[in-house]
Protein backbone atom coordinates (compact mmCIF):
# COMPACT_ATOMS: atom_id res chain seq x y z
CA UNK A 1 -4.03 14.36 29.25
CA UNK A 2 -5.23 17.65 27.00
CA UNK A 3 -8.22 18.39 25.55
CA UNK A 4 -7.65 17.92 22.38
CA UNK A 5 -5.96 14.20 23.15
CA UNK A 6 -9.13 13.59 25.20
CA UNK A 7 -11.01 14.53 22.46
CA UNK A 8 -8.67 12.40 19.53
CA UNK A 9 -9.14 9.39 22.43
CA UNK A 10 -13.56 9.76 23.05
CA UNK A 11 -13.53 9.73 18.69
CA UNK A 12 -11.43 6.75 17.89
CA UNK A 13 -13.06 4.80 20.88
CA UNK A 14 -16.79 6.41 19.27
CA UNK A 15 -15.94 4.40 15.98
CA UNK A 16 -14.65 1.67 17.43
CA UNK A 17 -17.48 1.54 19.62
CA UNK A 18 -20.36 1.57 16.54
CA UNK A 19 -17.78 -1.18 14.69
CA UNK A 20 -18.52 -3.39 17.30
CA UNK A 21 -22.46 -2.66 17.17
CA UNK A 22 -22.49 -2.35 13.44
CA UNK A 23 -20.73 -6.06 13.44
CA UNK A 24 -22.80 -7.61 16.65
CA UNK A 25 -25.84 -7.08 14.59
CA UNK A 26 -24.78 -7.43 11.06
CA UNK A 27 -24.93 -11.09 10.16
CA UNK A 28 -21.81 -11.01 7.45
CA UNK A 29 -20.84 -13.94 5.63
CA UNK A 30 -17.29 -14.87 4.26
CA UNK A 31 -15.32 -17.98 2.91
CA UNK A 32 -11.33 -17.89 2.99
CA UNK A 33 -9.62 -19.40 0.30
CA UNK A 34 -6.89 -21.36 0.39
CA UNK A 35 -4.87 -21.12 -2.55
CA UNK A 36 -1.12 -20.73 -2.75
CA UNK A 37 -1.10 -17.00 -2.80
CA UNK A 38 -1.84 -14.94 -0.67
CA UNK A 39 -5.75 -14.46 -0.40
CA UNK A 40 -7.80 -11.64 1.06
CA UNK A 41 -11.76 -12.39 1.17
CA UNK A 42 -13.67 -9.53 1.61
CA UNK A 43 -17.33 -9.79 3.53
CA UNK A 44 -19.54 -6.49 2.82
CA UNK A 45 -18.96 -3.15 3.02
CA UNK A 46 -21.79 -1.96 5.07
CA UNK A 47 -22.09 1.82 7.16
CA UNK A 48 -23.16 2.53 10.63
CA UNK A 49 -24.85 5.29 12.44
CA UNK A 50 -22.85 8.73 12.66
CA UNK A 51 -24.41 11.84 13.41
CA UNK A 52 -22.61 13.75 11.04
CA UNK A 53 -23.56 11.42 7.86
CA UNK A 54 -26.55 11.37 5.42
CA UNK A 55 -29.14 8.90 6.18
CA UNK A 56 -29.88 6.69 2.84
CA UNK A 57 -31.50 3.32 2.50
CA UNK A 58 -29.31 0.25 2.46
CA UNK A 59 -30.20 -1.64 -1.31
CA UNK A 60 -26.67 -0.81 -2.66
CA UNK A 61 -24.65 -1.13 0.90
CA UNK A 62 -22.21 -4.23 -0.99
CA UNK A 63 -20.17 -3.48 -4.07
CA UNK A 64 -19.30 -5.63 -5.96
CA UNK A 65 -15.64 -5.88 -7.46
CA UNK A 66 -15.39 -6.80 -10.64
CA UNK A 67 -12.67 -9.20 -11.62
CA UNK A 68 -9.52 -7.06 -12.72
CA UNK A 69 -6.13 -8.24 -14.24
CA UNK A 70 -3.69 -8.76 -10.81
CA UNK A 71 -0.32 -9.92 -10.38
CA UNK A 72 -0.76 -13.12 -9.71
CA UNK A 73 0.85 -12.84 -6.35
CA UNK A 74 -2.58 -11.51 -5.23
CA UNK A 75 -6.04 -13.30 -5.49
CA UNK A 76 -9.40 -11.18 -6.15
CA UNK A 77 -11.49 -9.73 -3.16
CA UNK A 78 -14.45 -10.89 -3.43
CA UNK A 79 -17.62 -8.51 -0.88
CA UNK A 80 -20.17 -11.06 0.10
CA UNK A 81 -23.48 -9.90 0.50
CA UNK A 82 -25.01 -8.95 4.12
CA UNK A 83 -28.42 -8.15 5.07
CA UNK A 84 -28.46 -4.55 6.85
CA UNK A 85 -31.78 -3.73 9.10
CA UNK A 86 -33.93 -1.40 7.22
CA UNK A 87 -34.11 0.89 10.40
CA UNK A 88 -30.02 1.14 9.93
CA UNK A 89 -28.45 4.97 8.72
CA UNK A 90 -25.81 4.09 6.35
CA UNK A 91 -23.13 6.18 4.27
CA UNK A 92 -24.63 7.13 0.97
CA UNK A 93 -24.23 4.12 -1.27
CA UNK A 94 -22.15 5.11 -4.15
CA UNK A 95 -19.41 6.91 -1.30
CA UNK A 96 -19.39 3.50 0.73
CA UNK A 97 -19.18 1.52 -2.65
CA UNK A 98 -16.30 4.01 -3.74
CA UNK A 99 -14.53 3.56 0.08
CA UNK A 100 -14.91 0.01 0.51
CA UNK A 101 -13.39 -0.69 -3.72
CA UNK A 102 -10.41 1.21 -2.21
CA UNK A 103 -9.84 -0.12 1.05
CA UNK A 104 -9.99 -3.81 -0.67
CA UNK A 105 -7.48 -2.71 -3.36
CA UNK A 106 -5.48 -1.49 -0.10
CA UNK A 107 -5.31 -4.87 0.80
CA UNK A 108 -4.26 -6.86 -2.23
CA UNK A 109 -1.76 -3.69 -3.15
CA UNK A 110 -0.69 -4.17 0.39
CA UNK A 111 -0.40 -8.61 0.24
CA UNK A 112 1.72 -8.32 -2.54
CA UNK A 113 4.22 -5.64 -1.76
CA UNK A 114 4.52 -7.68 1.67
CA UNK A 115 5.45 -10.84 -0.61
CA UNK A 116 7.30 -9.75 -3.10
CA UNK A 117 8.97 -6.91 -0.46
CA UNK A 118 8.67 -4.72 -3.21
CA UNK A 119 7.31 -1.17 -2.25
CA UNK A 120 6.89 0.45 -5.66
CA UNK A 121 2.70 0.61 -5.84
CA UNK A 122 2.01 1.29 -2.10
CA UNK A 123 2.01 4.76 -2.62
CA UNK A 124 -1.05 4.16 -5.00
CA UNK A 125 -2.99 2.62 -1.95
CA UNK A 126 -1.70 4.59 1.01
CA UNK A 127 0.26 7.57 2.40
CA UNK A 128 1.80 9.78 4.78
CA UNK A 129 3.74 8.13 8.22
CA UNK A 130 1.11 4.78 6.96
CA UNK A 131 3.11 4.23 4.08
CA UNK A 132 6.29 5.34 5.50
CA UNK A 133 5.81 2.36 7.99
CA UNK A 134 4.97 0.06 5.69
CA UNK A 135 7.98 1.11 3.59
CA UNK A 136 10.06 0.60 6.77
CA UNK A 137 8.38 -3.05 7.27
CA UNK A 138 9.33 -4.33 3.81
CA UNK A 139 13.01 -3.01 4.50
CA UNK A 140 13.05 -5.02 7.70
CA UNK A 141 11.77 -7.94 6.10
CA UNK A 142 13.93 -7.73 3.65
CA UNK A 143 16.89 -7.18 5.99
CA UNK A 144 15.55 -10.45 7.90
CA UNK A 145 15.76 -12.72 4.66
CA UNK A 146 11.50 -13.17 5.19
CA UNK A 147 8.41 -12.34 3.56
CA UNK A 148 4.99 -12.58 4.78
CA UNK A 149 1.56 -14.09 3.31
CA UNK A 150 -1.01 -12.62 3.75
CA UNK A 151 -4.46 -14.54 4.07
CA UNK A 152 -6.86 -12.23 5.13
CA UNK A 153 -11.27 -12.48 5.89
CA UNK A 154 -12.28 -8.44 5.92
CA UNK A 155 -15.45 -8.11 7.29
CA UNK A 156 -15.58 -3.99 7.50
CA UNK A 157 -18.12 -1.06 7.75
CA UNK A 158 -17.54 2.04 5.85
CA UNK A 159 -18.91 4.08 9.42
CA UNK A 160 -18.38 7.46 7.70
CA UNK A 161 -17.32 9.88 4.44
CA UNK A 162 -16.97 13.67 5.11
CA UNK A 163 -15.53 15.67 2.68
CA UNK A 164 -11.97 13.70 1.59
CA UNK A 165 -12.06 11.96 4.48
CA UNK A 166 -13.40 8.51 5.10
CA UNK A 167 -13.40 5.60 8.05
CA UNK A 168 -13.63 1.78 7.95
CA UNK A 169 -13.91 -0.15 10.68
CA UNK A 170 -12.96 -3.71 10.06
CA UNK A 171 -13.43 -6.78 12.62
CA UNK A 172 -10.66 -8.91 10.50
CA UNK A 173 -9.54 -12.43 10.74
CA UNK A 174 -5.93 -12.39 9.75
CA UNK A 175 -4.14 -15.60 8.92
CA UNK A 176 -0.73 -14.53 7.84
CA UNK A 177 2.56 -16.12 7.47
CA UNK A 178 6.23 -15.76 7.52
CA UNK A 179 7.33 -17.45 4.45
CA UNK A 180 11.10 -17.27 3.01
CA UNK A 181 12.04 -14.26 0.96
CA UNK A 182 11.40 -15.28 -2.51
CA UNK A 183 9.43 -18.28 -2.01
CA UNK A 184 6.32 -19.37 -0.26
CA UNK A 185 7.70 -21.63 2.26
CA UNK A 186 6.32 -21.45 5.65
CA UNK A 187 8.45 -19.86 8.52
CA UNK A 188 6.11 -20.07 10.72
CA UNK A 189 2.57 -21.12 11.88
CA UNK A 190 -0.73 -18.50 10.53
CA UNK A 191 -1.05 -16.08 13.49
CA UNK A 192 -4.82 -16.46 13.58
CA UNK A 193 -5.99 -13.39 14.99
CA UNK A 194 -9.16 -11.74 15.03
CA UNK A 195 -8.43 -7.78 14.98
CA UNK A 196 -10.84 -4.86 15.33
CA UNK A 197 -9.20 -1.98 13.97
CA UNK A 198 -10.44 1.50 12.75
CA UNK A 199 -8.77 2.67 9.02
CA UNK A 200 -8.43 6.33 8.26
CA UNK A 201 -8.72 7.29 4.55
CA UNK A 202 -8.03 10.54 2.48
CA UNK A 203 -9.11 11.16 -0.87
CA UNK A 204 -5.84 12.88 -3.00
CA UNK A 205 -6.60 13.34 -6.45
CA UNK A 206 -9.74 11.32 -6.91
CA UNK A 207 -8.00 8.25 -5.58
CA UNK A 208 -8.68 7.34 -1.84
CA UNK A 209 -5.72 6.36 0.63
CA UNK A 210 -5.40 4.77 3.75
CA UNK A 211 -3.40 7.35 6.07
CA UNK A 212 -3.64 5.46 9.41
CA UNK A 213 -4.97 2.70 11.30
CA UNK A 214 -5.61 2.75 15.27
CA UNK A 215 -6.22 -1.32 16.90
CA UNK A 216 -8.35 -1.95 19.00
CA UNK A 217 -6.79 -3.19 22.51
């Protein structure tokens, strides 16, 4: 293995690493909904230590999403408050507030293109080889005759925002289903898994993007 892979390797497992503290001692707090769309409940968006990122105090470490006019394939996030230690470093509040409103709109832009296997807004919500596998997904899908339903509890940490770049780790509970393509009826059981997996963001003309995502194994 090269350096530089080391290097790539010792970061993402770093993140991972402080998503796992950040979530061991955060006590988080979220309700899935079951509704017959698909349904993404967000807990909050708090930040964990990293060297490289300004130390603030944690009053404004969950933002709040205010109801907004959605297809109505896709229910409202909604960030559930968590307490954060006072002795915590966070991400500056307004950047994690900022991060964490895009990586939820991520998700809902991401549920519905997934149901309706239409692609046309996930280039508002992602890019690069992200969206280009998510564009490949939908054509498979589609190809398959299936959809999928997404029912989703995020319970992520905005662990740092440098420049246009950002990271979220998010220990998720994902629920989804295989329905038929065009309806909501089931294919298959929810998968019930419990993920840990580190986003990548970029910020492109004032609008922040997920660019990558690395699980943990």
């Amino acid at each position: 293995m090269g350096v530089a892979a080391l290097g790539i390797f010792v970061v993402v497992g770093a993140l991972l690493g402080v998503g796992l503290w950040a979530n061991a001692n955060l006590r988080a707090r979220g309700t899935a909904l079951a509704t017959a769309t698909p349904v993404i409940v967000a807990a909050a968006a708090t930040a964990t230590p990293q060297p490289v990122v300004a130390t603030v105090t944690p009053a404004a470490v969950s933002p709040t999403v205010a109801p907004t006019a959605m297809p109505t394939a896709v229910a409202t996030v909604t960030p559930v408050a968590t307490e954060v230690p006072t002795a915590l470093p966070t991400v500056e509040p307004t950047l994690a507030a900022e991060v964490g409103q895009a990586y939820e709109n991520f998700w809902r832009v991401r549920s519905q293109a997934l149901l309706e296997l239409d692609p046309t807004h996930l280039p508002e919500v992602m890019d690069g080889d992200y969206l280009a596998m998510v564009t490949d997904r939908i054509e498979q899908l589609r190809a398959d005759g299936q959809a999928i339903k997404t029912h989703v509890l995020l319970n992520y940490s905005v662990v740092q925002v440098v420049d246009d770049s950002a990271s979220v780790v998010d220990n998720l509970e994902d629920d989804r289903v295989y329905v038929r393509a065009g309806t909501e009826d089931p294919i298959s059981e929810p998968t019930s898994d419990k993920l840990l997996v580190l986003y990548k963001l970029r910020k492109s003309v004032g609008t922040w993007k997920v660019i990558d995502s690395v699980r943990s194994q």
